[in-house]
C-alpha atoms as a PDB file:
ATOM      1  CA  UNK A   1    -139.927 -71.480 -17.870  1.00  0.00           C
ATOM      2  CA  UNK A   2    -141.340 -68.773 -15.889  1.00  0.00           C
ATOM      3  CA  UNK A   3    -142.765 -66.862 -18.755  1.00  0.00           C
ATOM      4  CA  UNK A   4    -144.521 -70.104 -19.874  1.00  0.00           C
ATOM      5  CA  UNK A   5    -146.382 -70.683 -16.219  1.00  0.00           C
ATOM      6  CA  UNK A   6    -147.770 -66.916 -16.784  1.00  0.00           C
ATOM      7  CA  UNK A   7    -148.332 -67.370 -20.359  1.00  0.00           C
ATOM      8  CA  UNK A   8    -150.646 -70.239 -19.628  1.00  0.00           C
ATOM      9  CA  UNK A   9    -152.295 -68.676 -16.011  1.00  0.00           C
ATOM     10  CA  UNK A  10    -153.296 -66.091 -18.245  1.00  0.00           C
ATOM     11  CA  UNK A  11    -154.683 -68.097 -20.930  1.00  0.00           C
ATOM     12  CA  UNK A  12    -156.655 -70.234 -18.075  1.00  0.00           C
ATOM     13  CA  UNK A  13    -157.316 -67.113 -15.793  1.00  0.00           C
ATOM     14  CA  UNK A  14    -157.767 -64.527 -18.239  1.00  0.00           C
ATOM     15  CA  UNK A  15    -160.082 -62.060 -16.627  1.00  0.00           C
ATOM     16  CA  UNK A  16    -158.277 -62.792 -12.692  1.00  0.00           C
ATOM     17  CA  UNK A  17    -156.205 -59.325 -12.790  1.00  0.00           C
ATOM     18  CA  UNK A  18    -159.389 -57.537 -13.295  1.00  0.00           C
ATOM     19  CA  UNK A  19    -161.511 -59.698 -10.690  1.00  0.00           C
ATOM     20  CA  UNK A  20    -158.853 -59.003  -8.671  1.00  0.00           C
ATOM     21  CA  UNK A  21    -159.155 -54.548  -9.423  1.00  0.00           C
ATOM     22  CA  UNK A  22    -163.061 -55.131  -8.739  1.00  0.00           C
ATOM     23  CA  UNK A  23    -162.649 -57.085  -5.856  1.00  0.00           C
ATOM     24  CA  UNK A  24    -159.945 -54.603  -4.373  1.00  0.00           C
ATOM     25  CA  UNK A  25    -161.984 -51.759  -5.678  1.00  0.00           C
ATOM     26  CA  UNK A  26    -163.588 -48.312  -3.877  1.00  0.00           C
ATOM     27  CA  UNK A  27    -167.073 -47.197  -4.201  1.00  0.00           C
ATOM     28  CA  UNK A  28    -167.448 -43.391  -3.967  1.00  0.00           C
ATOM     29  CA  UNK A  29    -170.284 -42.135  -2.158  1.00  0.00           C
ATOM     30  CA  UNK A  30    -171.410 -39.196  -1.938  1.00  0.00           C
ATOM     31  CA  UNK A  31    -173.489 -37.599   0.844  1.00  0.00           C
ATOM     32  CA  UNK A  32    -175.938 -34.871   0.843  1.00  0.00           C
ATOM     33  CA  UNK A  33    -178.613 -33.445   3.288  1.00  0.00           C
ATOM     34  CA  UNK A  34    -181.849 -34.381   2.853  1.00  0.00           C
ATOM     35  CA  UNK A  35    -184.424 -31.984   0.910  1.00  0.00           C
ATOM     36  CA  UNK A  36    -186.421 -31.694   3.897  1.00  0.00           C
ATOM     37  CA  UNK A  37    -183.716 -31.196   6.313  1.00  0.00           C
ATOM     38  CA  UNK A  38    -182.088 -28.670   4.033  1.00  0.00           C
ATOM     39  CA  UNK A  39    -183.604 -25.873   6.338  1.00  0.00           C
ATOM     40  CA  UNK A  40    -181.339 -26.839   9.235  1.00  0.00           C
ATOM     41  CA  UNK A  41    -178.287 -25.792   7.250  1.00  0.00           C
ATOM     42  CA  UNK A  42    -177.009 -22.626   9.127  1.00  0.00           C
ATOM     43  CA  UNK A  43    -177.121 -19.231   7.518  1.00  0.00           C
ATOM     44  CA  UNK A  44    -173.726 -18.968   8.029  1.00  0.00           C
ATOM     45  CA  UNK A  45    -173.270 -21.705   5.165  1.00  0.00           C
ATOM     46  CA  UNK A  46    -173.762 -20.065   1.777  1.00  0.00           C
ATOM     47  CA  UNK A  47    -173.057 -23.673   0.241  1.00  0.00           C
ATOM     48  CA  UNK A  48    -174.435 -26.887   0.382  1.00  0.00           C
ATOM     49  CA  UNK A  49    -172.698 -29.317   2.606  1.00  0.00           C
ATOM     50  CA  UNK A  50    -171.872 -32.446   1.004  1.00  0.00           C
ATOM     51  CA  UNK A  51    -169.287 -35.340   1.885  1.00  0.00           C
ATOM     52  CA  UNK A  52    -167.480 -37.075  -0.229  1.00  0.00           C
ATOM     53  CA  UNK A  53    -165.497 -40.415   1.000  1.00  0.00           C
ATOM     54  CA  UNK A  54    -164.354 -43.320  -1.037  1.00  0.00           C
ATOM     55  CA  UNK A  55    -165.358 -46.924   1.018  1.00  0.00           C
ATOM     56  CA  UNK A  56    -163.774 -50.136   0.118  1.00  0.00           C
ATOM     57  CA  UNK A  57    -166.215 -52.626  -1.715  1.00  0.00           C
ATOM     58  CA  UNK A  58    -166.232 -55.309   0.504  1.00  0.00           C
ATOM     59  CA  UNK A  59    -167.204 -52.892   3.568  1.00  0.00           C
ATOM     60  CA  UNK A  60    -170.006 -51.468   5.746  1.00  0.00           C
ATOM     61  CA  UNK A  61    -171.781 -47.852   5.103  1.00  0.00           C
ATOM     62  CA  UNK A  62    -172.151 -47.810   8.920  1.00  0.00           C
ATOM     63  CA  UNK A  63    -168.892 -47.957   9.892  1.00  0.00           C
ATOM     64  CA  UNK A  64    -168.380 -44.695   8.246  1.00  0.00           C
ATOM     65  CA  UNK A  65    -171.334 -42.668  10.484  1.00  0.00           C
ATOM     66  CA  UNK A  66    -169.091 -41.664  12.666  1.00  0.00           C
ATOM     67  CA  UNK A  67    -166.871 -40.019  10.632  1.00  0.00           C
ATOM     68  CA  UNK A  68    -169.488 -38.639   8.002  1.00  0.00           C
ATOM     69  CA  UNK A  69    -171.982 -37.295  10.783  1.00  0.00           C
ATOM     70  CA  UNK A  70    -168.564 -35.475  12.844  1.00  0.00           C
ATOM     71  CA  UNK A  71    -168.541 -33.600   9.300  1.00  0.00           C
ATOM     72  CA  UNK A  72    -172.206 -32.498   9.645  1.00  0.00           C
ATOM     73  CA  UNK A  73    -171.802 -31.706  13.195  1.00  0.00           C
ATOM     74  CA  UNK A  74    -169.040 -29.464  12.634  1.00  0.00           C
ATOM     75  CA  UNK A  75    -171.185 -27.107  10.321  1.00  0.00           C
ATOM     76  CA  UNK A  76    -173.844 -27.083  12.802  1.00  0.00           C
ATOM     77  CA  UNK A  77    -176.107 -29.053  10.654  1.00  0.00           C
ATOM     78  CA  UNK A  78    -176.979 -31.801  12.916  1.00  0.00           C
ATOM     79  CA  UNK A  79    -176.374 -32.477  17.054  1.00  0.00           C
ATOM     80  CA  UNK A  80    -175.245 -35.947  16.794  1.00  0.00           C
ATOM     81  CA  UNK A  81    -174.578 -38.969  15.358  1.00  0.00           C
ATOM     82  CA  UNK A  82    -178.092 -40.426  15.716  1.00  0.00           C
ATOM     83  CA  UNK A  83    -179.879 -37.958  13.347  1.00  0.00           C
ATOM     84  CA  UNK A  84    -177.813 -39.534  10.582  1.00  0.00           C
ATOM     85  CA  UNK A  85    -179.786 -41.722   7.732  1.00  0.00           C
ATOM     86  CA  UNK A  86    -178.900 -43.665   4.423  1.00  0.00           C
ATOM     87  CA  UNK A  87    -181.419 -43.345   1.953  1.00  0.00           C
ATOM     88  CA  UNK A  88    -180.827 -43.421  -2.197  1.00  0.00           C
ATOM     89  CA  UNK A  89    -183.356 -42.415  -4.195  1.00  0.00           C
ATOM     90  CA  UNK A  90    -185.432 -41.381  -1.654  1.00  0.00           C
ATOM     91  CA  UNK A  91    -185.442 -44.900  -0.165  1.00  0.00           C
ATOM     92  CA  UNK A  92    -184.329 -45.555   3.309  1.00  0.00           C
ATOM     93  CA  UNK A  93    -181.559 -47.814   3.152  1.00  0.00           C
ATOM     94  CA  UNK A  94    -181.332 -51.314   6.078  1.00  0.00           C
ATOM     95  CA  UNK A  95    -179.075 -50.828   8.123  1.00  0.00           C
ATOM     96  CA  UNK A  96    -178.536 -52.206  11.817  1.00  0.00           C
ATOM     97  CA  UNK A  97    -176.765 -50.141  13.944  1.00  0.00           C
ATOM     98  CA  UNK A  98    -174.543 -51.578  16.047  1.00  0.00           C
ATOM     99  CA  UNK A  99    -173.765 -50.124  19.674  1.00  0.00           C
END
Protein backbone atom coordinates (compact mmCIF):
# COMPACT_ATOMS: atom_id res chain seq x y z
CA UNK A 1 0.00 0.00 0.00
CA UNK A 2 3.00 2.01 0.44
CA UNK A 3 4.04 2.00 -3.14
CA UNK A 4 0.50 3.24 -4.03
CA UNK A 5 0.71 6.50 -1.49
CA UNK A 6 4.11 7.36 -3.52
CA UNK A 7 2.75 6.37 -6.75
CA UNK A 8 -0.01 8.89 -6.37
CA UNK A 9 2.28 11.85 -4.31
CA UNK A 10 4.15 11.70 -7.33
CA UNK A 11 1.45 11.89 -9.75
CA UNK A 12 -0.05 14.98 -7.55
CA UNK A 13 3.48 16.42 -6.64
CA UNK A 14 5.34 15.68 -9.61
CA UNK A 15 7.96 18.36 -9.81
CA UNK A 16 8.35 18.43 -5.44
CA UNK A 17 11.82 16.38 -5.52
CA UNK A 18 13.20 18.97 -7.76
CA UNK A 19 11.60 22.08 -5.84
CA UNK A 20 12.96 20.51 -3.14
CA UNK A 21 17.06 20.28 -5.05
CA UNK A 22 16.38 24.13 -5.95
CA UNK A 23 15.23 25.06 -2.78
CA UNK A 24 18.19 23.15 -0.97
CA UNK A 25 20.47 24.32 -3.69
CA UNK A 26 24.13 26.39 -3.67
CA UNK A 27 24.88 29.36 -5.71
CA UNK A 28 28.59 29.64 -6.62
CA UNK A 29 30.04 32.92 -6.56
CA UNK A 30 32.85 33.91 -7.59
CA UNK A 31 34.93 36.91 -6.45
CA UNK A 32 37.39 39.02 -8.18
CA UNK A 33 39.18 42.42 -7.54
CA UNK A 34 37.93 45.19 -9.05
CA UNK A 35 39.59 46.59 -12.43
CA UNK A 36 40.46 49.66 -10.75
CA UNK A 37 41.73 48.22 -7.63
CA UNK A 38 43.73 45.68 -9.57
CA UNK A 39 46.89 47.91 -8.91
CA UNK A 40 46.83 47.14 -5.19
CA UNK A 41 47.57 43.50 -5.89
CA UNK A 42 51.19 43.01 -4.52
CA UNK A 43 54.07 42.29 -6.83
CA UNK A 44 54.69 39.43 -5.02
CA UNK A 45 51.37 37.90 -6.62
CA UNK A 46 52.09 36.84 -10.20
CA UNK A 47 48.27 35.69 -10.32
CA UNK A 48 45.10 37.13 -9.97
CA UNK A 49 43.43 36.61 -6.68
CA UNK A 50 40.07 35.31 -6.94
CA UNK A 51 37.68 33.47 -4.35
CA UNK A 52 35.61 31.00 -4.98
CA UNK A 53 32.83 29.87 -2.23
CA UNK A 54 29.60 28.09 -2.79
CA UNK A 55 26.55 30.02 -0.51
CA UNK A 56 23.34 28.34 0.19
CA UNK A 57 20.30 29.87 -1.80
CA UNK A 58 18.26 30.94 0.80
CA UNK A 59 21.28 33.02 2.44
CA UNK A 60 22.99 36.43 2.80
CA UNK A 61 26.19 37.61 0.57
CA UNK A 62 27.15 39.57 3.73
CA UNK A 63 27.48 37.04 5.99
CA UNK A 64 30.27 35.74 3.94
CA UNK A 65 32.56 39.28 4.13
CA UNK A 66 34.23 38.14 6.72
CA UNK A 67 35.48 35.20 5.47
CA UNK A 68 35.98 36.39 1.73
CA UNK A 69 37.78 39.77 2.76
CA UNK A 70 40.30 37.49 5.53
CA UNK A 71 41.24 35.88 1.98
CA UNK A 72 42.12 39.30 0.46
CA UNK A 73 43.79 40.41 3.52
CA UNK A 74 46.02 37.58 3.63
CA UNK A 75 47.57 38.44 0.11
CA UNK A 76 48.02 41.90 1.14
CA UNK A 77 45.42 43.11 -1.18
CA UNK A 78 43.26 44.97 1.12
CA UNK A 79 43.67 46.22 5.14
CA UNK A 80 40.33 45.23 6.27
CA UNK A 81 37.10 44.14 6.07
CA UNK A 82 35.53 47.53 5.27
CA UNK A 83 37.20 48.03 1.83
CA UNK A 84 35.15 45.05 0.69
CA UNK A 85 32.19 45.71 -2.07
CA UNK A 86 29.56 43.58 -4.08
CA UNK A 87 29.08 44.79 -7.38
CA UNK A 88 28.03 42.49 -10.72
CA UNK A 89 28.32 43.88 -13.78
CA UNK A 90 29.80 46.80 -12.71
CA UNK A 91 26.76 47.59 -10.52
CA UNK A 92 27.07 48.09 -6.87
CA UNK A 93 25.05 45.61 -5.26
CA UNK A 94 22.40 46.80 -1.73
CA UNK A 95 23.54 45.61 0.88
CA UNK A 96 23.15 46.75 4.67
CA UNK A 97 25.80 45.97 6.75
CA UNK A 98 25.09 44.92 9.88
CA UNK A 99 27.44 45.70 13.00
Amino acid sequence: MDNDNNVTEEINYPFEKIREKVFNGNIPIKIVIAKEDKLKIPNTIDYEPIYYINIPRCSYLPIYTTEIANYFIKRKIIENENDIWFSYNDIPLKWYYIN
